[in-house]
N, C-alpha and C. Protein backbone atom coordinates (compact mmCIF):
# COMPACT_ATOMS: atom_id res chain seq x y z
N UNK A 1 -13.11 -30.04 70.64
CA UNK A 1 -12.51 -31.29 70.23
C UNK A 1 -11.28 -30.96 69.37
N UNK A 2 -10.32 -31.63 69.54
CA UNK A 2 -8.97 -31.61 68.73
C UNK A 2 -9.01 -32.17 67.87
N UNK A 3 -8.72 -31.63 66.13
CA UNK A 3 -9.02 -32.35 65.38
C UNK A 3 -7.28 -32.19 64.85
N UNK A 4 -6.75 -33.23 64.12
CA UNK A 4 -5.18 -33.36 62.97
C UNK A 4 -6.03 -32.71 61.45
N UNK A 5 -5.33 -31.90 61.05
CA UNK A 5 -6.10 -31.65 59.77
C UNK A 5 -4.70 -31.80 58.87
N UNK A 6 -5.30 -32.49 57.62
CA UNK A 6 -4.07 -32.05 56.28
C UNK A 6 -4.60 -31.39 55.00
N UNK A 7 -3.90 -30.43 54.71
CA UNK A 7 -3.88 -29.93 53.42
C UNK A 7 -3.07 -30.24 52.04
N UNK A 8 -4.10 -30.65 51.02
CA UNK A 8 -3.70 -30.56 50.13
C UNK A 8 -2.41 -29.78 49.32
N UNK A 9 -1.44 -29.68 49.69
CA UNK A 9 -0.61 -28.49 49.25
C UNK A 9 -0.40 -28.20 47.43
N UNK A 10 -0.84 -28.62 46.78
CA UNK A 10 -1.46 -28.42 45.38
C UNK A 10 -2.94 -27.71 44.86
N UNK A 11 -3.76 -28.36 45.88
CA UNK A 11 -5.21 -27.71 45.60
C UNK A 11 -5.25 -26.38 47.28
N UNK A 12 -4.17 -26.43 47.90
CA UNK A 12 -4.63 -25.21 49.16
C UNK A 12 -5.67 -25.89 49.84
N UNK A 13 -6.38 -27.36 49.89
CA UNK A 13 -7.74 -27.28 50.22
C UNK A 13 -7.53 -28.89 51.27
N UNK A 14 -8.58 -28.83 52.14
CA UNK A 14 -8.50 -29.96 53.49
C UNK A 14 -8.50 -31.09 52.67
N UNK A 15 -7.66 -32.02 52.66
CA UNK A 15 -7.36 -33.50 52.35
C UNK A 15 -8.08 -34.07 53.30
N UNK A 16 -8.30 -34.00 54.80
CA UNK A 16 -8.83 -35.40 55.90
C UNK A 16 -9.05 -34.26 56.42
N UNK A 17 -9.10 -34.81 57.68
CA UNK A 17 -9.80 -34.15 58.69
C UNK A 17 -10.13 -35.68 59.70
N UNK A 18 -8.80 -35.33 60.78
CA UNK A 18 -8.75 -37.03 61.90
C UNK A 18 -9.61 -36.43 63.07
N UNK A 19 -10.84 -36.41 63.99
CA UNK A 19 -10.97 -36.42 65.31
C UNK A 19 -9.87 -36.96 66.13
N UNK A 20 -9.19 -36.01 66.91
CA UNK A 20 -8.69 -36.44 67.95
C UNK A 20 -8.70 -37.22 69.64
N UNK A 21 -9.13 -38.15 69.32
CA UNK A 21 -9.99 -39.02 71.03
C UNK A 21 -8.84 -38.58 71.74
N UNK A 22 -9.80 -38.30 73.38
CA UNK A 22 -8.50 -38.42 74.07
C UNK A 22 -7.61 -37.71 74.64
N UNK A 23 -7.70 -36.48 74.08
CA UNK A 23 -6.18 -35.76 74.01
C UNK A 23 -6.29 -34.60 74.29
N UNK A 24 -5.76 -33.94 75.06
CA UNK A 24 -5.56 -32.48 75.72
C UNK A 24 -4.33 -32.01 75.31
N UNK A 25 -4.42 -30.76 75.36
CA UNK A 25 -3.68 -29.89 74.75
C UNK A 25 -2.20 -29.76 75.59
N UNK A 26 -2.43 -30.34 76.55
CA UNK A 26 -0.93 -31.30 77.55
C UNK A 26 -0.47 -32.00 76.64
N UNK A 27 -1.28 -32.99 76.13
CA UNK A 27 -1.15 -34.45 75.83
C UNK A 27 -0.24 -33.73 74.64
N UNK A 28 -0.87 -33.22 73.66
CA UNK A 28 -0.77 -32.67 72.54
C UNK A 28 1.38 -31.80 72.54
N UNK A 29 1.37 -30.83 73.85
CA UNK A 29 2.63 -30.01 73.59
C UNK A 29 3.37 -31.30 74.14
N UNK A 30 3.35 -32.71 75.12
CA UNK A 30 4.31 -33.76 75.13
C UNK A 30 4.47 -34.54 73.98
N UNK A 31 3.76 -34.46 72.96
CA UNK A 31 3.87 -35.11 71.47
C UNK A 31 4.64 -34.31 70.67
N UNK A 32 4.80 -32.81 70.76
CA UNK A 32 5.28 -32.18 69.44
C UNK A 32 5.87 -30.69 70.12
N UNK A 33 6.97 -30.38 69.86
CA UNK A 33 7.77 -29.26 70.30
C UNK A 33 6.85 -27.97 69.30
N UNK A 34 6.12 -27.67 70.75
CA UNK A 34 4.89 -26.15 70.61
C UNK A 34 5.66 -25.01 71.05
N UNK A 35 6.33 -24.11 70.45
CA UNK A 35 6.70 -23.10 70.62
C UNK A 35 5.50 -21.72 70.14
N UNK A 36 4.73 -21.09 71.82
CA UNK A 36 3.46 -20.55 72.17
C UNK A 36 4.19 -18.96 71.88
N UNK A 37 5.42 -18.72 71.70
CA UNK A 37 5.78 -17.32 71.71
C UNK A 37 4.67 -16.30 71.20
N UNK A 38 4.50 -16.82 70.09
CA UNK A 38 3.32 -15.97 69.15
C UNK A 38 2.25 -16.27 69.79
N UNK A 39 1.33 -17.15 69.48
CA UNK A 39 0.13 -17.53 69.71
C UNK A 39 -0.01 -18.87 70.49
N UNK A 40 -1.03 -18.64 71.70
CA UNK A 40 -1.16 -20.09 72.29
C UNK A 40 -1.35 -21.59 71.18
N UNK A 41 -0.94 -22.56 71.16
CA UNK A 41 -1.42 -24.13 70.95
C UNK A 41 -3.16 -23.21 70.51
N UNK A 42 -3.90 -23.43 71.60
CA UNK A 42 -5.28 -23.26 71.35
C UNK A 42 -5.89 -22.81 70.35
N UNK A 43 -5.03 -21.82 70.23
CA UNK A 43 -5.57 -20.49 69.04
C UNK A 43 -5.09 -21.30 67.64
N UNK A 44 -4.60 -22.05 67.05
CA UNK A 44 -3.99 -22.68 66.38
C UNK A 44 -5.29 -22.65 64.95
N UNK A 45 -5.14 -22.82 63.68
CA UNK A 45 -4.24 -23.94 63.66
C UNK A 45 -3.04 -23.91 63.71
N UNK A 46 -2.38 -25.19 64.07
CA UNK A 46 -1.29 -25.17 64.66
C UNK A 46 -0.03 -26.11 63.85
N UNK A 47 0.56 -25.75 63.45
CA UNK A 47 1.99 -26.52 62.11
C UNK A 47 2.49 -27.76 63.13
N UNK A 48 1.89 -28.65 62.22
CA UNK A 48 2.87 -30.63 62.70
C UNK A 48 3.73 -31.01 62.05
N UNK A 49 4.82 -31.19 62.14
CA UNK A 49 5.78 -31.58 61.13
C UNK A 49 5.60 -32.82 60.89
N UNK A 50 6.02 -33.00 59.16
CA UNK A 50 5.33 -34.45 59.35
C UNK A 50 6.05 -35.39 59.38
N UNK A 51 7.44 -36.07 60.47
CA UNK A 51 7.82 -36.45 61.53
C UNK A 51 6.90 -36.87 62.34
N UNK A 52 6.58 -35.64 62.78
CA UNK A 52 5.62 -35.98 64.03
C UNK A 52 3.90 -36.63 63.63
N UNK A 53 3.74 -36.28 62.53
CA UNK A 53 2.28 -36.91 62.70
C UNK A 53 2.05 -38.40 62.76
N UNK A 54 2.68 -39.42 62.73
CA UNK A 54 2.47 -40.43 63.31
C UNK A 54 2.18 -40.52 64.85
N UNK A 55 2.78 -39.76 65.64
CA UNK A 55 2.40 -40.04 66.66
C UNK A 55 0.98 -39.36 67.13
N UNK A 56 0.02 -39.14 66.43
CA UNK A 56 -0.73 -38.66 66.79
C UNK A 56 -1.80 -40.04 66.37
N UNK A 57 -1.37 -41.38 65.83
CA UNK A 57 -2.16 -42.15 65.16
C UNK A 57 -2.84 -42.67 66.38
N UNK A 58 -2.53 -42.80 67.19
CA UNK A 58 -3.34 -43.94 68.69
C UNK A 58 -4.40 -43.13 68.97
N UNK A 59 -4.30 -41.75 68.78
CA UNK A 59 -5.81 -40.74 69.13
C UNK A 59 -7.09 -41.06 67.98
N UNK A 60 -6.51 -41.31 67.04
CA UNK A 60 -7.43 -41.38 65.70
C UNK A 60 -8.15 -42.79 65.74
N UNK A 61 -9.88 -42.71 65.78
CA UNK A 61 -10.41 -44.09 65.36
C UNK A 61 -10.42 -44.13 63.66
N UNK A 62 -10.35 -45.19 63.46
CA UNK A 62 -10.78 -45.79 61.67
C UNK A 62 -9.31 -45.39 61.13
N UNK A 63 -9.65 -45.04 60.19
CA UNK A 63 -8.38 -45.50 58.79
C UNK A 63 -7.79 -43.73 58.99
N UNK A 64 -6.38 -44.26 58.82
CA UNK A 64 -5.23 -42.91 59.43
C UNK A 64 -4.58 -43.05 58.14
N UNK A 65 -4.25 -42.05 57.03
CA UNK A 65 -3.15 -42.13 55.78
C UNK A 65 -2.28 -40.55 56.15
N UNK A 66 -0.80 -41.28 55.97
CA UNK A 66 -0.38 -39.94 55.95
C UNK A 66 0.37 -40.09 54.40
N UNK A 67 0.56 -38.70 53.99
CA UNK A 67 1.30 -38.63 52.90
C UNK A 67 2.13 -37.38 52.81
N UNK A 68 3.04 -37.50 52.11
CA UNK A 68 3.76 -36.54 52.14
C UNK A 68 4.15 -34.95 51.21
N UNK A 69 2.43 -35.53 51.00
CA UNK A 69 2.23 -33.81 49.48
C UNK A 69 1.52 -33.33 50.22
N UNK A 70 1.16 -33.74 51.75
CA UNK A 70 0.47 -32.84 52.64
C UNK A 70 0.66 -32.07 53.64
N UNK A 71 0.19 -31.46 54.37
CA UNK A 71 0.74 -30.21 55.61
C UNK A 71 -0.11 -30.52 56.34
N UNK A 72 0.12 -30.47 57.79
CA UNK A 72 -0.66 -31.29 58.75
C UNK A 72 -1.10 -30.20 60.30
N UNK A 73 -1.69 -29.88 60.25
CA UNK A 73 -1.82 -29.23 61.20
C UNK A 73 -3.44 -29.57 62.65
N UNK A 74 -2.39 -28.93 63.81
CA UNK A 74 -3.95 -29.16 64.32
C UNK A 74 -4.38 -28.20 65.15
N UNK A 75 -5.78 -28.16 65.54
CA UNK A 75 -6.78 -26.80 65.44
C UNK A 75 -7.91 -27.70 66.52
N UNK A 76 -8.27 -27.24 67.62
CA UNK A 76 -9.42 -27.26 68.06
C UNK A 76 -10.61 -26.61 67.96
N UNK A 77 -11.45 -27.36 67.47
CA UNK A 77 -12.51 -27.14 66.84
C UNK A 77 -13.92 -27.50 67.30
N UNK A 78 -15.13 -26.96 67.39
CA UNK A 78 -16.31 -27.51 68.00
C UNK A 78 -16.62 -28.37 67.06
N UNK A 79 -17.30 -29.45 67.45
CA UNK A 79 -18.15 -30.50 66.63
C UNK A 79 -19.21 -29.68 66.43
């Protein structure tokens, strides 16, 4: 499962943590310019600029906050 994660960038430590419905790792590199040189998308976690994390809001059920003392990244992850 694809999860959006943000970090606290004061405490180093997970602020949220969004489930991603929906969304393949297609879906995912047509949302956000993935440059795989280094490491696949998959292997991630993976740096969202936060520009881009709004568009990741239509995947997310319940309450979505973004802010901007945070770092956003996303990481597939087992439930």
């Amino acid at each position: 499962m694809w999860y959006l994660e943000s970090y606290d960038r004061r405490t180093d430590s997970i602020a949220n943590s969004y489930r991603l419905v929906a969304i393949t790792g297609d879906g995912i590199r047509e949302l956000i310019d993935v440059d795989e040189g280094g490491l696949p998308l998959e292997m991630g976690p993976y740096p969202v600029a936060l520009a881009d994390v709004p568009k990741f809001a239509k995947y997310i059920e319940g309450d979505f906050r973004i802010s901007s003392d945070n770092e956003y990244f996303i990481g597939l992850f087992t439930d």
